[in-house]
Protein backbone atom coordinates (compact mmCIF):
# COMPACT_ATOMS: atom_id res chain seq x y z
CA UNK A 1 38.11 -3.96 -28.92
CA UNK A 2 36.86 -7.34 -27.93
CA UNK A 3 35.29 -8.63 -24.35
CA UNK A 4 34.69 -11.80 -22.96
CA UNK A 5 31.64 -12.57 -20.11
CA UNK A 6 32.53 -15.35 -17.72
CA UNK A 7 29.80 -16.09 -14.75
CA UNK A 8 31.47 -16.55 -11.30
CA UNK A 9 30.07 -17.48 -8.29
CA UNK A 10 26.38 -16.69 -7.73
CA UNK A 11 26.10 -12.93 -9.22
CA UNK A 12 29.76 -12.21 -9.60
CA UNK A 13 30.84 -11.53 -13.17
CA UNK A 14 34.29 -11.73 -14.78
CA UNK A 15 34.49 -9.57 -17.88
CA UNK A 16 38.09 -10.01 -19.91
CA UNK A 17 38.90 -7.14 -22.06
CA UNK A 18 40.95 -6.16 -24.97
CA UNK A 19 42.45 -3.38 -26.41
CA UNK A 20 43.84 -3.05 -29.65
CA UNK A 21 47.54 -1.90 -30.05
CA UNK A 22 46.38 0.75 -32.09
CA UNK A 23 44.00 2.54 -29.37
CA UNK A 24 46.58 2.48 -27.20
CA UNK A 25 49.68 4.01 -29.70
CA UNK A 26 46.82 6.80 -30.59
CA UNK A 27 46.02 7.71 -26.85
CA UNK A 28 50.34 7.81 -26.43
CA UNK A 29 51.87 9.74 -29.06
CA UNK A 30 48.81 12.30 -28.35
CA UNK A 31 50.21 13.08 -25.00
CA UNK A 32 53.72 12.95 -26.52
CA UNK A 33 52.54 15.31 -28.43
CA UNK A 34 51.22 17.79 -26.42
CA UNK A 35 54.23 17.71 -24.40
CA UNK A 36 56.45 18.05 -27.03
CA UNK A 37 55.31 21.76 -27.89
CA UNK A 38 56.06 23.03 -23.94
CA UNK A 39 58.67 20.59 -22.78
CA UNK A 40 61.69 22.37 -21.97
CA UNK A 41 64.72 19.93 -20.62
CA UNK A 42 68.64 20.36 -20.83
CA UNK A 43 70.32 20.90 -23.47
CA UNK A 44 67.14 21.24 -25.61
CA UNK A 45 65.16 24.07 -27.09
CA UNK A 46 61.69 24.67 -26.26
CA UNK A 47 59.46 22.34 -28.79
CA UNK A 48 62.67 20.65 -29.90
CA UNK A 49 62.98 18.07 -27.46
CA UNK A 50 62.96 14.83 -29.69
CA UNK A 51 60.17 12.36 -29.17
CA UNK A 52 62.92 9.65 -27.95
CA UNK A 53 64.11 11.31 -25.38
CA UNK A 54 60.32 12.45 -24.40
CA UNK A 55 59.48 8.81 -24.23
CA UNK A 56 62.18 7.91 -21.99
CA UNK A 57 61.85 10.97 -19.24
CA UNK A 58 57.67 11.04 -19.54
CA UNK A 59 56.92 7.67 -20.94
CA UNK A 60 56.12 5.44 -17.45
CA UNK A 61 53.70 8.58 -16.30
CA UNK A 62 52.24 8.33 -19.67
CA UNK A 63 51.90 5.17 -19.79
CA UNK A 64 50.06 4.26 -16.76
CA UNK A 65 47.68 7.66 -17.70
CA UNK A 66 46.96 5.77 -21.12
CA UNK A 67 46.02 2.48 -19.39
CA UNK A 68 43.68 4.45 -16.62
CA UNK A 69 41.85 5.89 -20.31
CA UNK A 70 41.29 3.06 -21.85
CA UNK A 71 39.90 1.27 -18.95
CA UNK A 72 37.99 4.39 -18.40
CA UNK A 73 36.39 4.39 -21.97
CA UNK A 74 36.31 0.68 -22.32
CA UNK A 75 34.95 -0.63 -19.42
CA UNK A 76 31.61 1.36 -19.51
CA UNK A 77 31.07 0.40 -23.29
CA UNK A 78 31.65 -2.90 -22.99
CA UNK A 79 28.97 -2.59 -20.34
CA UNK A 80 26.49 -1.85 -22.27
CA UNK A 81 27.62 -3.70 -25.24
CA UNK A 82 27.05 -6.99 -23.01
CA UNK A 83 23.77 -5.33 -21.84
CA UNK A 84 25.69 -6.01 -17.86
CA UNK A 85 24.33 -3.98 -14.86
CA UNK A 86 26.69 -4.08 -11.85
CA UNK A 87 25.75 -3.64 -8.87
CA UNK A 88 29.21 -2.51 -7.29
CA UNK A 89 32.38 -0.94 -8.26
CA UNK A 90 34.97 -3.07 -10.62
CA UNK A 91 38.42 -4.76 -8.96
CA UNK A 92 40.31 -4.22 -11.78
CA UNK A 93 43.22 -6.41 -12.64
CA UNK A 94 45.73 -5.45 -15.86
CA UNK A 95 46.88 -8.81 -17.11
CA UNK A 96 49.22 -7.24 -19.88
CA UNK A 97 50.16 -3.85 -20.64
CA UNK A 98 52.81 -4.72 -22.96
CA UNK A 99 51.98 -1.63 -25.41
CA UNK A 100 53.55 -3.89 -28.53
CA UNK A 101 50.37 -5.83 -27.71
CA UNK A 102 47.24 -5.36 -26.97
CA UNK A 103 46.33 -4.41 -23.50
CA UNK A 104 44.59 -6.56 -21.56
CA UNK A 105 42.66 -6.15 -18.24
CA UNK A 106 39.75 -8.04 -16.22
CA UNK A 107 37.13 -6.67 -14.35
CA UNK A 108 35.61 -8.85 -11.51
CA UNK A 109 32.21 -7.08 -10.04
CA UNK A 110 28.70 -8.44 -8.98
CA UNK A 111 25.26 -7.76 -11.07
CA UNK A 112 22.01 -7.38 -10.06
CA UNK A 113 19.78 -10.39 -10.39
CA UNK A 114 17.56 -10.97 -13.13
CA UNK A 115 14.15 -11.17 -12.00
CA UNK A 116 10.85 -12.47 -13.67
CA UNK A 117 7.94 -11.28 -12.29
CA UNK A 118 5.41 -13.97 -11.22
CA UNK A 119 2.18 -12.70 -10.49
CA UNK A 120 0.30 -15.91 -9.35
CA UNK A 121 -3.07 -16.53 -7.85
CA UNK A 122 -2.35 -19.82 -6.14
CA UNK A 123 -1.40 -18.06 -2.83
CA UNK A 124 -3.15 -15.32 -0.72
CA UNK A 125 -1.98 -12.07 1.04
CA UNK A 126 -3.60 -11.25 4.05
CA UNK A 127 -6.11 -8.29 3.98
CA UNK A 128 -6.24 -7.13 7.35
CA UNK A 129 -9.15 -5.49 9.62
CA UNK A 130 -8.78 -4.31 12.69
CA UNK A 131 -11.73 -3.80 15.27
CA UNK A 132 -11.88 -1.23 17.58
CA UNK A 133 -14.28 -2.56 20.69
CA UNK A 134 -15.60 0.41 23.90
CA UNK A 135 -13.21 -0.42 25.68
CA UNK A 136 -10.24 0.18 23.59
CA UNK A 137 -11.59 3.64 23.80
CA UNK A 138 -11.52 3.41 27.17
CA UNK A 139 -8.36 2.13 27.73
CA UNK A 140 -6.84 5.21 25.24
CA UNK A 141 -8.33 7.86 26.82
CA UNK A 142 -6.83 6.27 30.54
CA UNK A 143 -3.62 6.14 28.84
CA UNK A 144 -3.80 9.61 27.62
CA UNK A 145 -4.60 10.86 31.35
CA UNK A 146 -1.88 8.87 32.05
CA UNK A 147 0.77 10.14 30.00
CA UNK A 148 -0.46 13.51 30.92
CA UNK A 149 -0.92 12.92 34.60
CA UNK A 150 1.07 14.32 37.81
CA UNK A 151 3.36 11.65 39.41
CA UNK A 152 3.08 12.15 43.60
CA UNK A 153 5.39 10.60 45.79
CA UNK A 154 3.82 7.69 47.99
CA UNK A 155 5.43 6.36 50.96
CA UNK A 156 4.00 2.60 50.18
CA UNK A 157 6.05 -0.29 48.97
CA UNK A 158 6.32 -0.39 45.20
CA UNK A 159 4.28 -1.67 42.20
CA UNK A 160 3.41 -2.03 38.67
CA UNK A 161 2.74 1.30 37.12
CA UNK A 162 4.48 3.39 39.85
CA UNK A 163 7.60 5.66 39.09
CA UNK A 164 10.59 4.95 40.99
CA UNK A 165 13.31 7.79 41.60
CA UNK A 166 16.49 6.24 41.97
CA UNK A 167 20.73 5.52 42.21
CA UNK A 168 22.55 2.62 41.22
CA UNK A 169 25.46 1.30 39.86
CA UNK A 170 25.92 -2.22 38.26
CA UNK A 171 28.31 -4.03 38.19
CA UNK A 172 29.50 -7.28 35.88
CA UNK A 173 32.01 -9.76 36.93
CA UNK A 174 32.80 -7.22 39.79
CA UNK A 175 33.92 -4.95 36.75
CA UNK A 176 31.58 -1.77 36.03
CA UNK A 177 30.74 -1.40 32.54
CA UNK A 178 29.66 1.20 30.15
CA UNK A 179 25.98 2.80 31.37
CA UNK A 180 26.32 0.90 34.77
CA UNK A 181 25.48 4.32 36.93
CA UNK A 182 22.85 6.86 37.20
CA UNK A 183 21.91 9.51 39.71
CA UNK A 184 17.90 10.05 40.44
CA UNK A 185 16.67 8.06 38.02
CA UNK A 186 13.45 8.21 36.79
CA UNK A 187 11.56 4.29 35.95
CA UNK A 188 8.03 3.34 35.51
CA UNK A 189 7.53 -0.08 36.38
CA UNK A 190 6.21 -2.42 33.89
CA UNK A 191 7.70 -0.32 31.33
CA UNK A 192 10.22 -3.33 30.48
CA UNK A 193 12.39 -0.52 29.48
CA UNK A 194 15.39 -2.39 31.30
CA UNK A 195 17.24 -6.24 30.96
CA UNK A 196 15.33 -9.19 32.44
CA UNK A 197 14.97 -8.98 36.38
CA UNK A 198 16.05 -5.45 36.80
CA UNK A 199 12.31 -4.32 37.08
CA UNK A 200 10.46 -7.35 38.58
CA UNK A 201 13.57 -7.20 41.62
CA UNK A 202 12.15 -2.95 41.82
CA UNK A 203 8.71 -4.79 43.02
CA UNK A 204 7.49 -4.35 46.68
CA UNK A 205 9.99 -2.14 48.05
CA UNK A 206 10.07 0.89 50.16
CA UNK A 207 11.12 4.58 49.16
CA UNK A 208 14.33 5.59 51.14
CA UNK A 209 15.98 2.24 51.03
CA UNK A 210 19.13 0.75 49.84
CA UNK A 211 19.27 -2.48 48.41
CA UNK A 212 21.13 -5.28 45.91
CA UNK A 213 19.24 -6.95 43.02
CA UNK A 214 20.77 -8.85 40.25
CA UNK A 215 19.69 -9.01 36.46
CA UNK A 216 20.35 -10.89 33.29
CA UNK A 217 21.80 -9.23 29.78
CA UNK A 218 19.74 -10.79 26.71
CA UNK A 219 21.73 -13.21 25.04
CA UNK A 220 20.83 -10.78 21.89
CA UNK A 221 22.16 -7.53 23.59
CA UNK A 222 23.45 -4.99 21.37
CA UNK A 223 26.70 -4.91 23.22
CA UNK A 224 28.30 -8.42 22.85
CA UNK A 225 30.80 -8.34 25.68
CA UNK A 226 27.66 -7.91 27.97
CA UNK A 227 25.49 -10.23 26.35
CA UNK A 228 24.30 -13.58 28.65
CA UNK A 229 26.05 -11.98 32.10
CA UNK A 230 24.49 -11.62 34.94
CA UNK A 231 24.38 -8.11 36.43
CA UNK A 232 24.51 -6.93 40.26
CA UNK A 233 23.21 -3.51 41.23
CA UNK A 234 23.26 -1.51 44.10
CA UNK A 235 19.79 0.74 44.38
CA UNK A 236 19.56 3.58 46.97
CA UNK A 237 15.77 3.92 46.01
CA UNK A 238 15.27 7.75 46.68
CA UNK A 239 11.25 8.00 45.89
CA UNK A 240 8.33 5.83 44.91
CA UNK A 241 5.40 7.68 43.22
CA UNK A 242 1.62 7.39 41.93
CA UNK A 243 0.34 8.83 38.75
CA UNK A 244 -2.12 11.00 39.60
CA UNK A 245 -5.01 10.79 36.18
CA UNK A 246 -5.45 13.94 34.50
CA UNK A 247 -8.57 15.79 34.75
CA UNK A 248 -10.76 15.29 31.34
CA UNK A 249 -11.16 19.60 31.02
CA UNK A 250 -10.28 22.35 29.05
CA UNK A 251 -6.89 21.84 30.04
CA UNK A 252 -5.82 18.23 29.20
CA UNK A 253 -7.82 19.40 25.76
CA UNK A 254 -5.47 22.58 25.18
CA UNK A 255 -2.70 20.43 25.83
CA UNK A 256 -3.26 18.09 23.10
CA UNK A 257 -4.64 20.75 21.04
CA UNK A 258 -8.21 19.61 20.78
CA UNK A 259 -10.65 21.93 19.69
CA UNK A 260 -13.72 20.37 22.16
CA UNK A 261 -15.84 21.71 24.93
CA UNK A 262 -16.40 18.73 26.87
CA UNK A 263 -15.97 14.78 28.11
CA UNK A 264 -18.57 13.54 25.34
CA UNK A 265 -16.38 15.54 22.29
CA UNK A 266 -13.36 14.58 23.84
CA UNK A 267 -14.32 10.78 23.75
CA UNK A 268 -15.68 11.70 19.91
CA UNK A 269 -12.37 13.35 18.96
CA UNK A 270 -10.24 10.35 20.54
CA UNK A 271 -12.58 7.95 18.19
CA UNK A 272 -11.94 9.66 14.97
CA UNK A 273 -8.19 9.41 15.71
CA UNK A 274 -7.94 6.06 16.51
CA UNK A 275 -9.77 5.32 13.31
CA UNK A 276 -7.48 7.13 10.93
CA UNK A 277 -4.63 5.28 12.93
CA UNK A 278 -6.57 1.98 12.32
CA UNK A 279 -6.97 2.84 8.60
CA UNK A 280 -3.21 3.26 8.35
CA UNK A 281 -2.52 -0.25 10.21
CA UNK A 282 -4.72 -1.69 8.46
CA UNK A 283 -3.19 -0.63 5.14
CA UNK A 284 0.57 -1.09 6.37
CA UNK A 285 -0.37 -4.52 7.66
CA UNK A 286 -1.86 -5.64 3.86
CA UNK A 287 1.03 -4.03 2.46
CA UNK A 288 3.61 -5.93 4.62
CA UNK A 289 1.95 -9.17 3.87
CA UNK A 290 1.60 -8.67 -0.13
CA UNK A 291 5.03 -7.84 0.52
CA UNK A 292 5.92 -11.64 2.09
CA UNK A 293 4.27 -13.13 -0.44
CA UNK A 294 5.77 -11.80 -3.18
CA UNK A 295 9.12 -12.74 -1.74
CA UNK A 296 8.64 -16.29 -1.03
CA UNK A 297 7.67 -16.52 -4.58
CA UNK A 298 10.12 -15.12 -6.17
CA UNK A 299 13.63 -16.64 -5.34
CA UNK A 300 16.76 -14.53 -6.31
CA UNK A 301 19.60 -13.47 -4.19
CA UNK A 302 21.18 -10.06 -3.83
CA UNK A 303 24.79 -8.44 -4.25
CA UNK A 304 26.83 -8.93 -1.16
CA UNK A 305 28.18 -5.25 -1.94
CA UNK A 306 24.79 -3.83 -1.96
CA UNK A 307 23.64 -6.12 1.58
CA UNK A 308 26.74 -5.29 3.15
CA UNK A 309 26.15 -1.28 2.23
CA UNK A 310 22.04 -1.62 3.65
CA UNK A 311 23.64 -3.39 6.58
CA UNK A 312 26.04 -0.63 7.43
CA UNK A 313 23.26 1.99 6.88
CA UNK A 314 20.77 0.36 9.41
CA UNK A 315 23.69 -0.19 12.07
CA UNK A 316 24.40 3.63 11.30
CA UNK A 317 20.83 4.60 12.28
CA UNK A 318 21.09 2.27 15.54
CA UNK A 319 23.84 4.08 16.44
CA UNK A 320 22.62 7.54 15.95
CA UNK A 321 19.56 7.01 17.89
CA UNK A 322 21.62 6.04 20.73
CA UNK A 323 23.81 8.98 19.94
CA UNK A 324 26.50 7.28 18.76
CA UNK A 325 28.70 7.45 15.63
CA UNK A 326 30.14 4.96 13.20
CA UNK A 327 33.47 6.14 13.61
CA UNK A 328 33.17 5.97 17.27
CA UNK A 329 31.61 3.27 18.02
CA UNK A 330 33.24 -0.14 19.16
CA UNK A 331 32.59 -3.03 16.94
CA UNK A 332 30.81 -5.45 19.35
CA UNK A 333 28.24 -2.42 19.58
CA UNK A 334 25.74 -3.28 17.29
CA UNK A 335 27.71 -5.77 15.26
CA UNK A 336 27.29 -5.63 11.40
CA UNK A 337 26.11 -9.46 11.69
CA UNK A 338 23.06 -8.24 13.32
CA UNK A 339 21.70 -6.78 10.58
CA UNK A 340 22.33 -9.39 7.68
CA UNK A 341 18.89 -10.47 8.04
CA UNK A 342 16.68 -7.28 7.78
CA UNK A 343 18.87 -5.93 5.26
CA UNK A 344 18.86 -9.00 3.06
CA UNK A 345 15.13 -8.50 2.81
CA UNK A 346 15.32 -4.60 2.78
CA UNK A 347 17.53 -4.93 -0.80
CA UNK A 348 15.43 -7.84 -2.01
CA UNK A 349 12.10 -5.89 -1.62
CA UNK A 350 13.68 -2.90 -3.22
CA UNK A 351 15.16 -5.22 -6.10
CA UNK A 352 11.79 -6.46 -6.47
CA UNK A 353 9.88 -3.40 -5.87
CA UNK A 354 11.77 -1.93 -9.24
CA UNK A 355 10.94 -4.71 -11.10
CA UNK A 356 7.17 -4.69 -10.65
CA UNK A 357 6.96 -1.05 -11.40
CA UNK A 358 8.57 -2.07 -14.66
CA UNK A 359 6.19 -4.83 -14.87
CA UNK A 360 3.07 -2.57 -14.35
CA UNK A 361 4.48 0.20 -16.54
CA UNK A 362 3.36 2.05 -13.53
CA UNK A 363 4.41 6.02 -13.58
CA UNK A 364 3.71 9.09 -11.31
CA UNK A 365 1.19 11.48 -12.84
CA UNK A 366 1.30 15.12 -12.07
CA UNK A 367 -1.89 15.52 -10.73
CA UNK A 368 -1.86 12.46 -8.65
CA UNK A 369 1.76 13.86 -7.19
CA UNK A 370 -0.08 17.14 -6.04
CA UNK A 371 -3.18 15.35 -4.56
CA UNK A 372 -1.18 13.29 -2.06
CA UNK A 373 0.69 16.54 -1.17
CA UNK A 374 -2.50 18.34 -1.17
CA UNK A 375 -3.41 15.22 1.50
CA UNK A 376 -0.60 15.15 3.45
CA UNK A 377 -0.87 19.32 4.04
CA UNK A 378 -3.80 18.53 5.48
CA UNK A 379 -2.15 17.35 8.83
CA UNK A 380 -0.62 20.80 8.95
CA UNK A 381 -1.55 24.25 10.92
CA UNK A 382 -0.59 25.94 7.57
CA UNK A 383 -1.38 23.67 4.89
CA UNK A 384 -0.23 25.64 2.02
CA UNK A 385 2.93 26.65 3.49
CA UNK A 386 3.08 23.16 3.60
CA UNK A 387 2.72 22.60 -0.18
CA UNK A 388 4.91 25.18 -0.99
CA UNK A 389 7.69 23.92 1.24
CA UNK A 390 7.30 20.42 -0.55
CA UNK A 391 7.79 21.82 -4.16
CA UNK A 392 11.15 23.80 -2.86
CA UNK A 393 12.62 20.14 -1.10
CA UNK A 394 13.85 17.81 -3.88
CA UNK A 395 14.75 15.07 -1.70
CA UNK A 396 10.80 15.39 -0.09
CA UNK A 397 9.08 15.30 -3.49
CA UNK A 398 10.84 12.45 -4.27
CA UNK A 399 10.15 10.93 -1.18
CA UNK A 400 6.04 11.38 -1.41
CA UNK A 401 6.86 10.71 -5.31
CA UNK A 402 7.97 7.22 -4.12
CA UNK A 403 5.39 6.89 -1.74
CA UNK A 404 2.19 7.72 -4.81
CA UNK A 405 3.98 5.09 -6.64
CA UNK A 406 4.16 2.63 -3.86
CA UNK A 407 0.54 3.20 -3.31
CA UNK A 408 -0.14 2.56 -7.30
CA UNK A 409 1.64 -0.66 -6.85
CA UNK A 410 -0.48 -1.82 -3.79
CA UNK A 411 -3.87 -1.24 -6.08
CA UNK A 412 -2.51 -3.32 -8.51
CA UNK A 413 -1.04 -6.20 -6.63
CA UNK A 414 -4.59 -6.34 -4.40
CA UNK A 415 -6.15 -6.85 -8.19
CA UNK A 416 -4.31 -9.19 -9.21
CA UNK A 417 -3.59 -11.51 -5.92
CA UNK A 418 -5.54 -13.32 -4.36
CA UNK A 419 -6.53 -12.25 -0.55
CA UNK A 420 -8.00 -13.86 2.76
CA UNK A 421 -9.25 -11.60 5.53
CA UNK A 422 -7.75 -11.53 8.56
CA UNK A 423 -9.94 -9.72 11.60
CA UNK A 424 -7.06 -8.21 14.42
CA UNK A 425 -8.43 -7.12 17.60
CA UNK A 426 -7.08 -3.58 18.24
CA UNK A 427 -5.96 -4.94 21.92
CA UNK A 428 -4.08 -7.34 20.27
CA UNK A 429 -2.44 -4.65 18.10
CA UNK A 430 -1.74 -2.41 20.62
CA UNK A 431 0.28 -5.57 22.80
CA UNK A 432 2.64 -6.20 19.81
């Protein structure tokens, strides 16, 4: 058996393969063989059928099951033999199955890129701390009192951070479209929960009124035969309301489960929280930007198979948290395109990500394994039902098993980069 390698475009790969006449004559009088002891046809005993007249009834089946075989067995060895990892399944072409000579069939795929790890010291990551000021504090605990306040209807004209209760119906081009309606609707202005205008026309109005405002679609909306119109709605606005603040007492503390007595434990509690959220920005933020750096220095491109499969993934999860399905869905919602970007550097990361474990020789010890768990049950009523839950999920321990070695990586790469400190506000956090 012989192969030949020929490079294609960017990371496609042509590999031209051939089988001797020999291999091929085996694999075919084997099966002519078997069926010669249990073919029964006219005229013929049992077992007596001569091979001839085998080859001429069963010999097109048998050949096309001898050519699926030998690409079967040949393909993966020559694989190897050529030391070739594709990223995608073959398109196989057989350019001669002339069994007096040897068979002969290409296989056109992509391959992963070959990357060289460059671990240099001529750029920086950023190491990021964030500060947490009084009246960040402040501002958290309103927010909580807030979100767990009583909204009373008010029989002012509207503003930022009231609730309106509401129906309306849009319509585009005088055409309704899909989502256009909804009876009592419930909208917190400010929220910028809805397309350009739709809010800031909701300002200084009066409960029990009915009224027209127009709006603008993003250019970037996720459905493309809306995107860039202009919008008119009709609003029959039924209530306007005021958040009434939450009382800091036992009861706002029950219902976030907080184990305090009073205002002064409550403020305490709220502190230690936003400092463990901090700590995990702060850590996510590094990460992210070790991350960019090790992209922009290392150039290599990806499979289109594998970007166009991470594309369709993240426009599957769009869809599903929009309760939508793939199958249903038109194609202008969400378009693939969309997602080109963030999935180009999804695969690349994960390309590289592979590559510098190999680098670092870096595995997943045991006992480091059942200390993150051990960590992570921690955040749990019932911490070793927890644990014990982990151990009987495969997919989960692989999941935390991926995250220790993630975090291995990270204590290496901070080593070995270089690193400027970068001071975020938390206000400035909390606005992104």
């Amino acid at each position: 058996m012989t192969s030949k390698l020929k490079k294609l475009k960017d990371l496609e790969r042509k590999l031209d393969v051939s089988v001797p006449v020999e291999e091929y004559k085996a694999k075919f009088d084997s099966k002519i063989n078997k069926i010669k002891g249990t073919a029964k046809l006219d005229g013929f005993r049992k077992g007596k059928v001569p091979a001839d007249v085998l080859e001429k009834r069963y010999g097109p089946s048998i050949h096309a099951d001898v050519l699926n075989e030998l690409i079967q067995d040949s393909y993966p060895k020559e694989l190897a033999e050529n030391k070739i990892r594709p990223a995608c399944v073959p398109s196989i072409s057989i350019d001669s199955d002339d069994p007096a000579k040897p068979i002969k069939y290409s296989a056109v795929f992509e391959v992963f890129p070959d990357i060289k790890v460059k671990i240099s010291r001529w750029s920086s990551y950023e190491k990021h701390s964030i500060e947490i000021e009084d009246s960040d504090l402040d501002l958290a605990i309103d927010d909580i009192r807030s979100r767990y306040g009583d909204w009373e209807d008010v029989s002012r004209k509207s503003q930022n951070d009231d609730q309106l209760v509401m129906d309306f119906e849009g319509m585009v081009d005088g055409e309704p479209f899909e989502g256009n309606s909804a009876k009592d609707f419930k909208l917190v202005l400010g929220s910028k929960s809805m397309i350009p205008g739709f809010e800031e026309n909701l300002l200084d109005k009066d409960p029990k009124t009915e009224f027209t405002i127009t709006a603008k679609f993003p250019d970037d909306y996720f459905k493309q035969d809306l995107a860039g119109k202009d919008a008119e709605f009709k609003i029959n606005l039924l209530k306007v309301q005021e958040n009434k603040l939450a009382e800091i007492n036992k009861d706002l503390f029950e219902k976030l489960s907080m184990e305090v007595e009073d205002e002064a434990a409550f403020r305490t509690e709220i502190k230690s929280r936003m400092d463990k959220e901090v700590e995990m920005q702060e850590k996510a933020l590094t990460k992210e930007s070790i991350y960019e750096l090790l992209l922009k220095s290392h150039s290599f491109g990806a499979p289109n198979a594998t970007l166009k499969e991470q594309s369709e993934l993240m426009r599957k999860d769009a869809l599903m948290r929009i309760g939508q399905s793939v199958e249903n869905a038109e194609a202008d919602l969400f378009p693939i395109e969309s997602f080109e970007e963030d999935a180009s550097k999804r695969v690349r990361l994960d390309l590289l990500f592979a590559e510098l474990i190999k680098f670092y020789e870096i595995k997943v010890e045991s006992d480091k394994l059942k200390g993150f768990i051990a960590e992570e049950s921690k955040k749990y009523k019932d911490p070793e039902q927890f644990e014990s839950w982990v151990v009987s999920q495969p997919k989960q321990l692989e999941q935390f098993n991926m995250m220790v070695l993630e975090n291995q990586l990270i204590e290496k790469l901070e080593n070995d980069l270089k690193s400027k400190s970068k001071v975020i506000k938390f206000s400035e956090l909390a606005n992104k």
